[in-house]
N, C-alpha and C. Protein backbone atom coordinates (compact mmCIF):
# COMPACT_ATOMS: atom_id res chain seq x y z
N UNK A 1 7.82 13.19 36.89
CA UNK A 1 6.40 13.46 37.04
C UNK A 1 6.19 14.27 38.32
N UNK A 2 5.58 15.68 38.14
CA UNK A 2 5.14 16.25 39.70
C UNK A 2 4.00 15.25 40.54
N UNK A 3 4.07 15.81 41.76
CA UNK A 3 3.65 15.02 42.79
C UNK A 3 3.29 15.97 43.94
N UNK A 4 2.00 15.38 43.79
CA UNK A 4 1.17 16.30 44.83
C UNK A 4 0.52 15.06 46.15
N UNK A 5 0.51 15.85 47.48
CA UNK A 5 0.07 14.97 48.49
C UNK A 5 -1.43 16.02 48.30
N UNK A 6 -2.48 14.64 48.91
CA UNK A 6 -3.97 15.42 48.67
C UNK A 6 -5.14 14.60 50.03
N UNK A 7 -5.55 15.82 50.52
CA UNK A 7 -5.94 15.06 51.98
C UNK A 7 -7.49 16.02 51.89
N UNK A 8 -8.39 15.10 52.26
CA UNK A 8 -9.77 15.80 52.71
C UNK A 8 -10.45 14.71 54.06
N UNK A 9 -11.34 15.62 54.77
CA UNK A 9 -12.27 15.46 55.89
C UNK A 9 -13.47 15.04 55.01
N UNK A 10 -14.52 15.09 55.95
CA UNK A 10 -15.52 14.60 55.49
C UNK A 10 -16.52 15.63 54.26
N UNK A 11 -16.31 17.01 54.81
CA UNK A 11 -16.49 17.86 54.44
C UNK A 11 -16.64 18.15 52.95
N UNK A 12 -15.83 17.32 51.85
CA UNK A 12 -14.95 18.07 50.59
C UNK A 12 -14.90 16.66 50.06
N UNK A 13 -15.67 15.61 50.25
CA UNK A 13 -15.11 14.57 49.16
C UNK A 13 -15.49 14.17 48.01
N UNK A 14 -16.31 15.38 47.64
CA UNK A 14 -16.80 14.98 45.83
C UNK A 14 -15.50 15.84 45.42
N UNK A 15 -14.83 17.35 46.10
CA UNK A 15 -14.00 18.01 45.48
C UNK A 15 -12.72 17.03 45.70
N UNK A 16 -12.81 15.92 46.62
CA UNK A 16 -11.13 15.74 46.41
C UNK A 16 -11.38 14.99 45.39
N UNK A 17 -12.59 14.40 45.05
CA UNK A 17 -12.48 13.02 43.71
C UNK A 17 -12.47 14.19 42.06
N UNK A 18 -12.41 15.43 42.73
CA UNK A 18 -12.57 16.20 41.33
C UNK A 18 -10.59 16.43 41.25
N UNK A 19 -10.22 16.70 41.97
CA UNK A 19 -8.96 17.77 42.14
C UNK A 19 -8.44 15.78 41.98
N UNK A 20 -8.64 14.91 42.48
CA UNK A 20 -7.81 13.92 42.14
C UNK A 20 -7.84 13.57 40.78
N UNK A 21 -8.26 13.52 40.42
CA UNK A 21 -9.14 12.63 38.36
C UNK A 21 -8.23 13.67 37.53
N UNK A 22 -8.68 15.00 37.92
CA UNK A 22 -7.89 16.29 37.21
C UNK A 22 -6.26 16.01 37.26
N UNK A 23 -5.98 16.23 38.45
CA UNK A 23 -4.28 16.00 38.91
C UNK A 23 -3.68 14.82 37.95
N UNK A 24 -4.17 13.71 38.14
CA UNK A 24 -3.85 12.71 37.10
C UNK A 24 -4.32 12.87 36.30
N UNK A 25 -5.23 13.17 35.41
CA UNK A 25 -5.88 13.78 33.87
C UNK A 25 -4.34 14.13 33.27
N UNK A 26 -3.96 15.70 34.40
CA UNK A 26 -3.03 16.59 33.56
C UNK A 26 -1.13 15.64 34.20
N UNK A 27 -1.35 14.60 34.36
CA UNK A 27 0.22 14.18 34.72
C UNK A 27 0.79 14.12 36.03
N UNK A 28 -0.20 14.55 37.04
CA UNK A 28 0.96 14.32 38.73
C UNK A 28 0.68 13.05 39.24
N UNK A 29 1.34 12.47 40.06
CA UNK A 29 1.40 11.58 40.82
C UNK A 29 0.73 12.22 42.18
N UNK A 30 -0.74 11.60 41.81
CA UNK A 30 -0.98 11.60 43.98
C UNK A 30 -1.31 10.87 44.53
N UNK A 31 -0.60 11.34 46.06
CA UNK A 31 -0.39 10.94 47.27
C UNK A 31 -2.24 10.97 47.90
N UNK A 32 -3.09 10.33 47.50
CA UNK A 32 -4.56 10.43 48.10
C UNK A 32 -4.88 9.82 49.53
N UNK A 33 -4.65 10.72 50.63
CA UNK A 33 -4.74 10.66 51.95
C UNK A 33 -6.14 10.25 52.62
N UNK A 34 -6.74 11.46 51.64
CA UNK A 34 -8.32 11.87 52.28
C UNK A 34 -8.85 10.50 52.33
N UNK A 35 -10.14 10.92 52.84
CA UNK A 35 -11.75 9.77 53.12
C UNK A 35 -12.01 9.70 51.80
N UNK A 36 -13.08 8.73 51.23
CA UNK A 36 -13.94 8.94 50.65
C UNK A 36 -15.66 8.27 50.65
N UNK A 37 -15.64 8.44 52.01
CA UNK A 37 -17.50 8.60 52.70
C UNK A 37 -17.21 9.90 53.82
N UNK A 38 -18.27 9.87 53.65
CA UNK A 38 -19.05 11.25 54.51
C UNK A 38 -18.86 10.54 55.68
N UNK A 39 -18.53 9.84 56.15
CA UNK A 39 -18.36 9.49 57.41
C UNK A 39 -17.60 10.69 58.65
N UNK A 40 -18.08 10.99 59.53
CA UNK A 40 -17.08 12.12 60.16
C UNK A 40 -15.77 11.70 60.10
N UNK A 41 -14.74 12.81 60.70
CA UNK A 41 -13.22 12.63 60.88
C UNK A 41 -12.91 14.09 61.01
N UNK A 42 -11.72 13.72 61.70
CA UNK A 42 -11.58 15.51 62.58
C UNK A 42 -10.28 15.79 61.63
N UNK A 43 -10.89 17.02 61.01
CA UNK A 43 -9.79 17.83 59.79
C UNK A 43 -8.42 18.24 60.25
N UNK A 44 -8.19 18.40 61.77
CA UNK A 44 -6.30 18.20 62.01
C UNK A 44 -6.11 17.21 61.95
N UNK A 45 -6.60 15.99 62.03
CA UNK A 45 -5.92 14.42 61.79
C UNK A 45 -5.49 14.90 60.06
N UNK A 46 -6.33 15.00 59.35
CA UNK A 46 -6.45 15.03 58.18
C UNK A 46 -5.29 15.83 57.71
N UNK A 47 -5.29 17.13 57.82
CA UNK A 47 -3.97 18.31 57.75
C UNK A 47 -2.57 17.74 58.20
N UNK A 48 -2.77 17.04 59.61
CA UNK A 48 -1.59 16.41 59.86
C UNK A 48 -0.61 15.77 59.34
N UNK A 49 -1.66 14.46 59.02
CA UNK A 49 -0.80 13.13 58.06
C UNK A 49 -0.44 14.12 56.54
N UNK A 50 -0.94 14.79 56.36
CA UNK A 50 -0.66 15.24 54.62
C UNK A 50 0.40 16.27 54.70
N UNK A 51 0.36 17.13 55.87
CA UNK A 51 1.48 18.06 56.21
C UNK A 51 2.72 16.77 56.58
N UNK A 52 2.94 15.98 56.94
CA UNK A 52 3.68 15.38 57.67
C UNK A 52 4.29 13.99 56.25
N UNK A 53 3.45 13.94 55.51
CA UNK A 53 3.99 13.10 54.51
C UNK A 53 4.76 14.24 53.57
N UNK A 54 3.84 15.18 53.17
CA UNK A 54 4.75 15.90 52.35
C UNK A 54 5.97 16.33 52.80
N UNK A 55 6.63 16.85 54.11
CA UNK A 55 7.83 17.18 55.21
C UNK A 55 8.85 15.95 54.61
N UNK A 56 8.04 14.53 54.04
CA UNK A 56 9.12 13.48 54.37
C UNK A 56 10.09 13.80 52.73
N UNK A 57 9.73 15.01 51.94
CA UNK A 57 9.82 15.20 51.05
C UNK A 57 9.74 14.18 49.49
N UNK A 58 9.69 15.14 48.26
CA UNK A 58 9.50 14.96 46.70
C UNK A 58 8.23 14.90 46.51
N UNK A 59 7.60 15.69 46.87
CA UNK A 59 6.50 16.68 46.85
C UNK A 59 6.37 17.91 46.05
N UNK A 60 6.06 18.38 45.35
CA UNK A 60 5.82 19.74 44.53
C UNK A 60 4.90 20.56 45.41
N UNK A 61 3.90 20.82 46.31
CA UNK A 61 2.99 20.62 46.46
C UNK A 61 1.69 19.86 47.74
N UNK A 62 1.07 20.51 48.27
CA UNK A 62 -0.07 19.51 49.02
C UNK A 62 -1.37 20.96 48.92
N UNK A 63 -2.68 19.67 48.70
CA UNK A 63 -3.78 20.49 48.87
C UNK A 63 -4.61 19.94 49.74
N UNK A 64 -5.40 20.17 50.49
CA UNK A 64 -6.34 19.94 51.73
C UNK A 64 -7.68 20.60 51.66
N UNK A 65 -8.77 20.00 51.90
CA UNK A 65 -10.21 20.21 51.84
C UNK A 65 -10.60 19.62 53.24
N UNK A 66 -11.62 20.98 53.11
CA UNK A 66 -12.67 20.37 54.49
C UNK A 66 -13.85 20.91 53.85
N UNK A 67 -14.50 21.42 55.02
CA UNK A 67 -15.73 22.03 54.87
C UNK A 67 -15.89 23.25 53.82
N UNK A 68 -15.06 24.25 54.94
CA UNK A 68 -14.80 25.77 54.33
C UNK A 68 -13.29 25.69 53.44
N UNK A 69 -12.53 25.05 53.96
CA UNK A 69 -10.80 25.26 53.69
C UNK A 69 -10.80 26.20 54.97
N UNK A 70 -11.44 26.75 55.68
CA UNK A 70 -10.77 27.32 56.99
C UNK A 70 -9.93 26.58 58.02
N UNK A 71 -10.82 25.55 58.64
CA UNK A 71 -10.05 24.82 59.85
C UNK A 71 -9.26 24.20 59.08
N UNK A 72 -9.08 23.19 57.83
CA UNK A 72 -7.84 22.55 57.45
C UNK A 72 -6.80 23.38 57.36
N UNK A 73 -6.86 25.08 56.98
CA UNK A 73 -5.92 25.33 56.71
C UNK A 73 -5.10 26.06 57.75
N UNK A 74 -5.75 26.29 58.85
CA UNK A 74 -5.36 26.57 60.36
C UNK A 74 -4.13 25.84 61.12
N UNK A 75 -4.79 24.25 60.73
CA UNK A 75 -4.10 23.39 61.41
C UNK A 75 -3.02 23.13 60.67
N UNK A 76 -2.94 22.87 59.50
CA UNK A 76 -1.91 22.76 58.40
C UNK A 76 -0.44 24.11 58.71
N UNK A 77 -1.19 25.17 59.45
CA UNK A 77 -0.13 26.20 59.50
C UNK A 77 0.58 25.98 60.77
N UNK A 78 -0.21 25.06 61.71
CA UNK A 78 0.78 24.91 62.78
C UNK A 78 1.81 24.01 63.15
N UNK A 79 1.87 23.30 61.81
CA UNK A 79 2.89 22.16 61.77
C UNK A 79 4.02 23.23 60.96
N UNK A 80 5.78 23.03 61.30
CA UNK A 80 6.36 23.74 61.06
C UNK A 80 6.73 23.59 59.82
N UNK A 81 7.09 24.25 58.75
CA UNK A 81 7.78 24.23 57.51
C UNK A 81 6.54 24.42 56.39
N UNK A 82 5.11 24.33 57.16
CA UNK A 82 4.03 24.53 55.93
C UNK A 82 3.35 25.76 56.17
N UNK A 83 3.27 25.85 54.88
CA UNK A 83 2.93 27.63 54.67
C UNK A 83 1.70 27.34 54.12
N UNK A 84 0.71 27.62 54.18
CA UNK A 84 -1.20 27.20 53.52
C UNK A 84 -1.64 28.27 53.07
N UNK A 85 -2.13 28.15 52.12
CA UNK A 85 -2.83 29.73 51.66
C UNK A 85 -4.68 28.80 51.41
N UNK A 86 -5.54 29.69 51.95
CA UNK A 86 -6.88 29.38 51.24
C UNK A 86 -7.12 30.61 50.34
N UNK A 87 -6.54 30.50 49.03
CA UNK A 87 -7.35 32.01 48.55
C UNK A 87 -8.86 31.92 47.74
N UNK A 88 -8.33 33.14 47.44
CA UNK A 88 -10.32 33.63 47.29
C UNK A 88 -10.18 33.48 45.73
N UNK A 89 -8.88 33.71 44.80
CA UNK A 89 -9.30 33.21 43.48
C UNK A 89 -7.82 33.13 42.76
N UNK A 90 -7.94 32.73 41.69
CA UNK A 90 -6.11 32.32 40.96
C UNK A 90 -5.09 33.65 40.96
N UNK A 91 -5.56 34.69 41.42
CA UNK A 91 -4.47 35.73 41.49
C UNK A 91 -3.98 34.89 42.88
N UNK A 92 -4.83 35.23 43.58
CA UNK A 92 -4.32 35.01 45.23
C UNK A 92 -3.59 33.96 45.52
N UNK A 93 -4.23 33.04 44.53
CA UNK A 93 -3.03 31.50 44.69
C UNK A 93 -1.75 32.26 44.50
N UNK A 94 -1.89 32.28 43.08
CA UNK A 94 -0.52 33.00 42.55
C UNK A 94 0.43 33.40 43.60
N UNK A 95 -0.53 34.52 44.15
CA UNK A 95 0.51 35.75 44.81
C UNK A 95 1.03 34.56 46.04
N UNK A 96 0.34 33.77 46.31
CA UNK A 96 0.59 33.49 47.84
C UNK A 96 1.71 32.23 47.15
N UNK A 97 1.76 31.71 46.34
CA UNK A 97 3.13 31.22 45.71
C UNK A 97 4.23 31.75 45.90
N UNK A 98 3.73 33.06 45.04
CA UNK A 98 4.95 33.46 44.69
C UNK A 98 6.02 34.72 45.64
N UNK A 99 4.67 35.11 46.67
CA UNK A 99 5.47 36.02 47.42
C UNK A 99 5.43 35.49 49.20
N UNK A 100 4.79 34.79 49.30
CA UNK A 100 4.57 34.15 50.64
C UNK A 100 5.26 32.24 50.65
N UNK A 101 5.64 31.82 49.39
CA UNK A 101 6.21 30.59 49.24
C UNK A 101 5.75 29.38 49.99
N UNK A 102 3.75 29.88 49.39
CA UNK A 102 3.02 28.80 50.36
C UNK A 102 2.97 27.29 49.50
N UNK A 103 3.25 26.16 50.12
CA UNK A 103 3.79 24.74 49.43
C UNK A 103 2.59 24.33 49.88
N UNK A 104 1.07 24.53 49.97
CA UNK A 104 -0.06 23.86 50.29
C UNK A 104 -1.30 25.23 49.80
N UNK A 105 -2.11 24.27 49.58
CA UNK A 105 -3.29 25.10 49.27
C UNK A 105 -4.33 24.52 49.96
N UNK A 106 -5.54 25.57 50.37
CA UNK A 106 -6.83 24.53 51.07
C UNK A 106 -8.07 25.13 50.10
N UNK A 107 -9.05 24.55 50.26
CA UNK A 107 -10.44 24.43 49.40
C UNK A 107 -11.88 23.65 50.51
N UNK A 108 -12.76 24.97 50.41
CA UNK A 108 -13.76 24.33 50.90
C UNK A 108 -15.05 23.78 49.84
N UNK A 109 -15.14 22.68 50.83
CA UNK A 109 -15.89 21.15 49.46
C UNK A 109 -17.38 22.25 49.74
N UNK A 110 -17.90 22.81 50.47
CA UNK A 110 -19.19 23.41 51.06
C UNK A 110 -19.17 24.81 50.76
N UNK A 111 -18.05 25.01 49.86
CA UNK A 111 -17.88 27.01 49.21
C UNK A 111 -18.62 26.52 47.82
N UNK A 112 -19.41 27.76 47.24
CA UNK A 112 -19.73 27.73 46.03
C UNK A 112 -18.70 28.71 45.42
N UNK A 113 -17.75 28.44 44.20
CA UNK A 113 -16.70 28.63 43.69
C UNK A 113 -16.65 29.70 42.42
């Protein structure tokens, strides 16, 4: 079974309860890090633990939500071995897969999509 680690801030938590329900809908096992109240919490804590569980490897995979997907995916790039892409639509995922060999994706819960 793939296996995805999945981390959100306060920012993004109706999208992580969407991207979680889905993930298991279609078959992965996740790793659900994030909050789920609006309560504040600072989005490198958040990037951290999810960058840092997935490192411990058998992971396919990690996605991260905040506000924008900007600052999660900032911080996510400064931990070593993770590559983050926020793209702008499924080519860009793609490309950033497949030619940049990014193992994380970010999503902002506060972008209209």
């Amino acid at each position: 079974m793939p296996s995805v680690v999945l981390a959100n801030d306060h920012g993004a938590v109706e999208l992580a309860t969407i991207f979680d329900d889905y993930l298991k809908k279609i078959g992965y096992e996740v790793n659900y890090l994030g909050v789920k109240t609006n309560d504040s919490v600072d989005y490198p804590d958040m990037a951290k633990a999810a960058c840092e569980e997935y490192k411990k490897g058998g992971y396919d995979f990690g996605i991260l939500l905040c506000g924008t997907g900007i600052g999660i995916s900032i911080s996510a790039n400064k931990v070593e071995g993770i590559r983050c892409a926020l793209p702008q639509n499924s080519y860009a995922a793609a490309m950033a897969k497949k030619h940049n060999n990014a193992n994380f994706i970010a999503f902002g819960g506060r972008i209209n999509y």
